[in-house]
Protein backbone atom coordinates (compact mmCIF):
# COMPACT_ATOMS: atom_id res chain seq x y z
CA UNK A 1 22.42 5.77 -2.24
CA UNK A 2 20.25 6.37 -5.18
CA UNK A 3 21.03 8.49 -8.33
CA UNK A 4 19.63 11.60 -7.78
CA UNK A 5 18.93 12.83 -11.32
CA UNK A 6 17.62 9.06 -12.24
CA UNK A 7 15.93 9.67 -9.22
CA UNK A 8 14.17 12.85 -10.41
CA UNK A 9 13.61 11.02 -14.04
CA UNK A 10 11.57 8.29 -11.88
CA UNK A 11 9.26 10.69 -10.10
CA UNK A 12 8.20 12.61 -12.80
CA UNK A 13 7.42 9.70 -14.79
CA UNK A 14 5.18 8.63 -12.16
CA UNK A 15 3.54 12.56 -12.34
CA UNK A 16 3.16 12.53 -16.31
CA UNK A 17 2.51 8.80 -16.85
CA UNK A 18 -1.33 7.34 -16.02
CA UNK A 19 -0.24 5.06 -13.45
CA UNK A 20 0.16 8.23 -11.37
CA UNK A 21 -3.15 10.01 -12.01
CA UNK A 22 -4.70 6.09 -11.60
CA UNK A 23 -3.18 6.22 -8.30
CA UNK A 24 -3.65 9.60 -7.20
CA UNK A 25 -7.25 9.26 -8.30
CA UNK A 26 -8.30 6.08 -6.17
CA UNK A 27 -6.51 7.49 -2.89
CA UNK A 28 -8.99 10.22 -3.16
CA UNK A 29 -11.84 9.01 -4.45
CA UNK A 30 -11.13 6.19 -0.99
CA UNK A 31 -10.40 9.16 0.97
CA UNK A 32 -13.53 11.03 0.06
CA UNK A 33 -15.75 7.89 0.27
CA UNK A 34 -14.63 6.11 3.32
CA UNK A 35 -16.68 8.65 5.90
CA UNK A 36 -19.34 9.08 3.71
CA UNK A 37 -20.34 5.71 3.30
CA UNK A 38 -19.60 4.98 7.06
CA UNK A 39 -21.53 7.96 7.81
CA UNK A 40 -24.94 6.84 5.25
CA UNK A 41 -24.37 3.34 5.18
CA UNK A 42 -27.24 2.79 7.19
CA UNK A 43 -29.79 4.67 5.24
CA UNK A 44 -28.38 2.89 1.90
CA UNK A 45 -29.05 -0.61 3.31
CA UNK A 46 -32.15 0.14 4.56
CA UNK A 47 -33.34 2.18 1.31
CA UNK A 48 -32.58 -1.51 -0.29
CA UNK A 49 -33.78 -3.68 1.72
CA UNK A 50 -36.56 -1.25 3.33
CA UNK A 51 -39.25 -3.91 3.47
CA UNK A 52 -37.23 -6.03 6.28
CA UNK A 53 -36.99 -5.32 9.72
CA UNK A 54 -33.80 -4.60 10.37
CA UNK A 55 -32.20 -2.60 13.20
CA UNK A 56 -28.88 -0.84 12.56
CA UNK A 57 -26.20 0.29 15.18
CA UNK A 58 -26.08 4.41 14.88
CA UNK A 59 -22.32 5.36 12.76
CA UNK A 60 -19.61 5.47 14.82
CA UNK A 61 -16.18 7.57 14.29
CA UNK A 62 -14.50 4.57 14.05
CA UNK A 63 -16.49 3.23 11.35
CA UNK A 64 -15.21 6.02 9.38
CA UNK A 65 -11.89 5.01 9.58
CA UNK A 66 -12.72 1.38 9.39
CA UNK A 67 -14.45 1.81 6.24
CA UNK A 68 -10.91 3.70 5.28
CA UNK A 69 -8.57 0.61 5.87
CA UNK A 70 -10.75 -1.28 4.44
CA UNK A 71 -10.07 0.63 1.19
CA UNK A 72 -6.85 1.54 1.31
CA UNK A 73 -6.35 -2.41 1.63
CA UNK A 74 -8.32 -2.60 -1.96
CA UNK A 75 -5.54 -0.06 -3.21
CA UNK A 76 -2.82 -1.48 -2.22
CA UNK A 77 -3.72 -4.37 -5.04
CA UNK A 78 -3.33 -1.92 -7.67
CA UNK A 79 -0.20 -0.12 -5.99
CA UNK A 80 1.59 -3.15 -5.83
CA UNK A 81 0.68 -4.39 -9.64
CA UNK A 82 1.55 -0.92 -10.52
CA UNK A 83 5.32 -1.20 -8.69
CA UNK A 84 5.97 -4.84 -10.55
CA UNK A 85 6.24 -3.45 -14.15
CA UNK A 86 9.25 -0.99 -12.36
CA UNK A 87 12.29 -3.15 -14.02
CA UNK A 88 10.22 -5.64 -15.84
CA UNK A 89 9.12 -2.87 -18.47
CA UNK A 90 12.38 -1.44 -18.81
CA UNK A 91 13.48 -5.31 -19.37
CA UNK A 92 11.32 -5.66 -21.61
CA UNK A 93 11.70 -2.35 -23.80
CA UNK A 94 15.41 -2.64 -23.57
CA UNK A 95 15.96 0.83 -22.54
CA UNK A 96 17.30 -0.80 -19.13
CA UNK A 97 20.33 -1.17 -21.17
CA UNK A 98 21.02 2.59 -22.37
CA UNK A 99 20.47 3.41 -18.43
CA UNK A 100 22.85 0.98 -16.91
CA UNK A 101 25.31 2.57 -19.72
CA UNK A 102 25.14 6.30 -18.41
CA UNK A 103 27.10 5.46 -15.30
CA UNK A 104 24.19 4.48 -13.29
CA UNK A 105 24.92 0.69 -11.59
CA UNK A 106 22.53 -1.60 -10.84
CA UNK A 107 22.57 -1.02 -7.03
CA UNK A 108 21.45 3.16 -8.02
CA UNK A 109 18.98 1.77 -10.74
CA UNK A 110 16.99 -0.54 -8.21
CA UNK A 111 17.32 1.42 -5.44
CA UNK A 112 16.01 4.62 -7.52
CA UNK A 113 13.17 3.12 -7.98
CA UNK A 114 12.40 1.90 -4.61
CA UNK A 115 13.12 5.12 -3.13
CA UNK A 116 10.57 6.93 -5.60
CA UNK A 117 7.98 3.97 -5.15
CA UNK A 118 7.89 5.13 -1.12
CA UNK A 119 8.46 8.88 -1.33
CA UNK A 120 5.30 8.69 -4.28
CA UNK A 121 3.14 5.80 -1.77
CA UNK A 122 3.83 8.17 1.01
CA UNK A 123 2.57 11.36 -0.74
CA UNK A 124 -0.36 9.80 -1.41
CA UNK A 125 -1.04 8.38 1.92
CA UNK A 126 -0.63 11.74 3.71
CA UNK A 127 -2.94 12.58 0.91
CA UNK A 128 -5.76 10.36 1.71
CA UNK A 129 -4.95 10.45 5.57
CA UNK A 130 -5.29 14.81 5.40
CA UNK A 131 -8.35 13.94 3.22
CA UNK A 132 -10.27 11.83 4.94
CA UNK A 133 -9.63 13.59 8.69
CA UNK A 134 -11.13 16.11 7.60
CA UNK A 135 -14.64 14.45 6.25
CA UNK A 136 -14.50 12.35 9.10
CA UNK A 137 -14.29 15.40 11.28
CA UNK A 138 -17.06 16.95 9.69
CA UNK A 139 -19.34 14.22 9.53
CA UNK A 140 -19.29 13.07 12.92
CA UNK A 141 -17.66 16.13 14.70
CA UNK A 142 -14.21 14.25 15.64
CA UNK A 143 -11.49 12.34 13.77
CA UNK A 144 -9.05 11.02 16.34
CA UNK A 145 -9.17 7.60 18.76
CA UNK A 146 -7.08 6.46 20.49
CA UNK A 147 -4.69 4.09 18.30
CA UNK A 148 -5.17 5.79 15.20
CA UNK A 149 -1.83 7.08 14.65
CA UNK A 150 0.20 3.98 15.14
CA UNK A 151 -2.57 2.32 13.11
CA UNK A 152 -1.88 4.91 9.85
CA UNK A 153 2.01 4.23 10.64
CA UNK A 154 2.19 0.70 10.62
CA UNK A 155 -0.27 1.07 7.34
CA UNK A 156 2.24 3.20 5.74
CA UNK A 157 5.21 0.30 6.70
CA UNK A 158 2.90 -2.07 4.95
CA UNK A 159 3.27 -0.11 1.77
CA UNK A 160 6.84 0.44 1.94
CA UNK A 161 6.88 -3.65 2.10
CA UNK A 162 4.75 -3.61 -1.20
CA UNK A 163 7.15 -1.30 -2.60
CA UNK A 164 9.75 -3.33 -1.91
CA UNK A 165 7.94 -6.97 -3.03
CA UNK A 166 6.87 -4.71 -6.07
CA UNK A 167 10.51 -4.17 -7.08
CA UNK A 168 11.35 -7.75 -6.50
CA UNK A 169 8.58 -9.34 -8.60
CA UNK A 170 10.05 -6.84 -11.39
CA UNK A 171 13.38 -8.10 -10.82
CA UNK A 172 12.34 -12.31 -11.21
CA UNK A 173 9.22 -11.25 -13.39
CA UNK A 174 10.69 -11.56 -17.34
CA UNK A 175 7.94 -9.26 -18.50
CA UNK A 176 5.42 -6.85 -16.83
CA UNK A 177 2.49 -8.88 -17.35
CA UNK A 178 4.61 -12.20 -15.81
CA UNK A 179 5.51 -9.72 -12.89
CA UNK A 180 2.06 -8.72 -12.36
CA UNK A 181 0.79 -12.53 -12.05
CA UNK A 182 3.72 -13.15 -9.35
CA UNK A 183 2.76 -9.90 -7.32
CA UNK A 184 -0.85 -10.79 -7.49
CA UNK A 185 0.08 -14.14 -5.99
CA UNK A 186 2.12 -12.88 -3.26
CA UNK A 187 -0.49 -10.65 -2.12
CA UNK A 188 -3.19 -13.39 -2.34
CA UNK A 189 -0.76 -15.63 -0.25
CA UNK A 190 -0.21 -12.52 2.36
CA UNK A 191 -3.93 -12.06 2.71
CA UNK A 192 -4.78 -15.64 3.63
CA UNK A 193 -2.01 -15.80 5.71
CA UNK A 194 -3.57 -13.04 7.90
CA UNK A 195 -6.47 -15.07 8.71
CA UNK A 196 -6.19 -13.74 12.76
CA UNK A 197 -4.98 -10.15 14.29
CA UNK A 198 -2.48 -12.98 16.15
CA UNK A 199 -0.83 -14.22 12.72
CA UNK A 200 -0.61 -10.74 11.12
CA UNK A 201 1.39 -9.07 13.63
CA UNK A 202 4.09 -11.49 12.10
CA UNK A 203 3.07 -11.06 8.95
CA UNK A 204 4.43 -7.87 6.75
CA UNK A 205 1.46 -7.47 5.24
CA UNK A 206 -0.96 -8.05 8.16
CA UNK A 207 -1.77 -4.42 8.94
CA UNK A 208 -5.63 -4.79 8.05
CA UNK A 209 -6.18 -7.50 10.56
CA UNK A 210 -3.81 -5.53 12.80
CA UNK A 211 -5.75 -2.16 12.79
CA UNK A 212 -9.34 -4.14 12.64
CA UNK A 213 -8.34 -5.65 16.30
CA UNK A 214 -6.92 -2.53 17.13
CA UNK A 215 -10.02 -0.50 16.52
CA UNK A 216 -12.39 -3.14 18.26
CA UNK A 217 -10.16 -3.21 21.18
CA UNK A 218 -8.67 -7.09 21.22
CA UNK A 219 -5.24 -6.30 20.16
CA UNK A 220 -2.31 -4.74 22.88
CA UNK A 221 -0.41 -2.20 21.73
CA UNK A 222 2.77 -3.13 23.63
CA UNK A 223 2.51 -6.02 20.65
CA UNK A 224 2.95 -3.71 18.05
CA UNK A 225 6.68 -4.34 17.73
CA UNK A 226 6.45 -7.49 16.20
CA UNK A 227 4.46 -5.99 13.77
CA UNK A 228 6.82 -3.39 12.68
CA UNK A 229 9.84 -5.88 13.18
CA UNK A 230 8.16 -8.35 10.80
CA UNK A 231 7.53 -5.70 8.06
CA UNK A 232 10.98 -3.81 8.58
CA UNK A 233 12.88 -6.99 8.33
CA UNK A 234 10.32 -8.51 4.97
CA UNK A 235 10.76 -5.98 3.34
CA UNK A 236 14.93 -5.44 3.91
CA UNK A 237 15.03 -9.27 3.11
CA UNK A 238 13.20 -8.68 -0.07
CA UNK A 239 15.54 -5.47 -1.19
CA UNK A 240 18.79 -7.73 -0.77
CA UNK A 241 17.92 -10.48 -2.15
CA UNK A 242 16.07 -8.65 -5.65
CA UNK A 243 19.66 -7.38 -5.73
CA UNK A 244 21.45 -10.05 -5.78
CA UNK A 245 19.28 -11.78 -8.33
CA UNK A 246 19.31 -8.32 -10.48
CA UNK A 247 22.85 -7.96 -10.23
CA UNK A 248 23.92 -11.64 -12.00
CA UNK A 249 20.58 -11.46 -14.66
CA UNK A 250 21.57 -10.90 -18.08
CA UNK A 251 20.01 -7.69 -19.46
């Protein structure tokens, strides 16, 4: 179980440090955008290219939310570099060392922080998803279809499996900015490995393919469990074994 007052200490830091108003900011700003341009997108491409003759499908609802995975995926970039500096900062300051002094082990230190990183990532998604329902529903008179809410879940599993590859690039990363370069890389690996809605429902990190064949109909739902196996189990696998390497580093 985590340390509850380290606990505490780790959420406000993300509330009165930047990297919390950077992240709060961008789920907004996503939120807020995502039905607009969905909505206007047509009348922007053809105010740019208004000399060609091109004919545009009318905006659909599920362009709205199309447009919103699609930029939620961007965040998750800056989530994830966000969650690597976690330990690797600390490591790197030395205050790690005054922490794991004041009767808080290793197991409550990690774990402290991978608890805040999902109860802060979830905030913020409920944020965005409360957000950008409601444009949506304003703009085009609806927000739901059918597969949206398993679509927002297994989005929401996908970021508890960059909290947890966050944490573990912290723990192998020797300094934030190392960390960082090792996250990026995973993520760049995950997205070409999700070349096809069929490869990403084993991948943890496949849920934009996932929802895209969702939304245009070419994915079954009865698959889904693979899915949520895949991320459940990558991102347990990635906990235990960041804790094993934490616990025998030299601080």
């Amino acid at each position: 179980m985590p340390n509850l007052n380290f606990l505490k200490k780790e959420l406000k830091e993300f509330t009165k440090t930047p990297k919390g108003l950077i992240l709060l900011s961008l789920f907004i700003f996503f939120a807020i955008a995502s039905p607009i341009l969905a909505k206007y997108m047509n009348e922007i491409l053809l105010a740019i290219a208004s000399d060609l003759p091109i004919v545009l499908p009318e905006p659909q609802l599920k362009d709205a939310w199309l447009q919103f995975f699609k930029n939620m995926s961007t965040i998750f970039i800056v989530y994830l570099i966000i969650m690597t500096g976690v330990i690797s900062q600390e490591k790197n300051k030395g205050s790690i060392i005054l922490v794991l002094t004041k009767k808080v082990t290793r197991f409550n230190f990690m774990i402290s922080k991978f608890v805040a990183g999902i109860i802060v990532f979830t905030v913020l998604h409920m944020v965005s998803i409360l957000i950008s329902g409601w444009y949506t529903n304003y703009l085009f008179g609806a927000f739901f279809y059918e597969g949206l809410p398993i679509s927002l879940f297994i989005f929401w599993l996908m970021g508890i499996f960059f909290t947890a590859l966050g944490v573990f690039m912290s723990v192998i990363g020797k300094t934030p900015t190392s960390s960082a370069l090792l996250g990026f890389f995973g993520f760049a690996i995950l997205q070409i490995l999700s070349i096809s809605s069929r490869i990403a429902l084993f991948n943890p990190a496949g849920a934009p393919s996932i929802v895209n064949g969702i939304l245009a109909g070419s994915i079954d739902l009865g698959d889904l469990w693979i899915q949520v196996t895949s991320t459940l189990l990558g991102t347990i696998i990635l906990f235990i074994l960041g804790y094993f390497i934490f616990r025998r580093q030299e601080i």
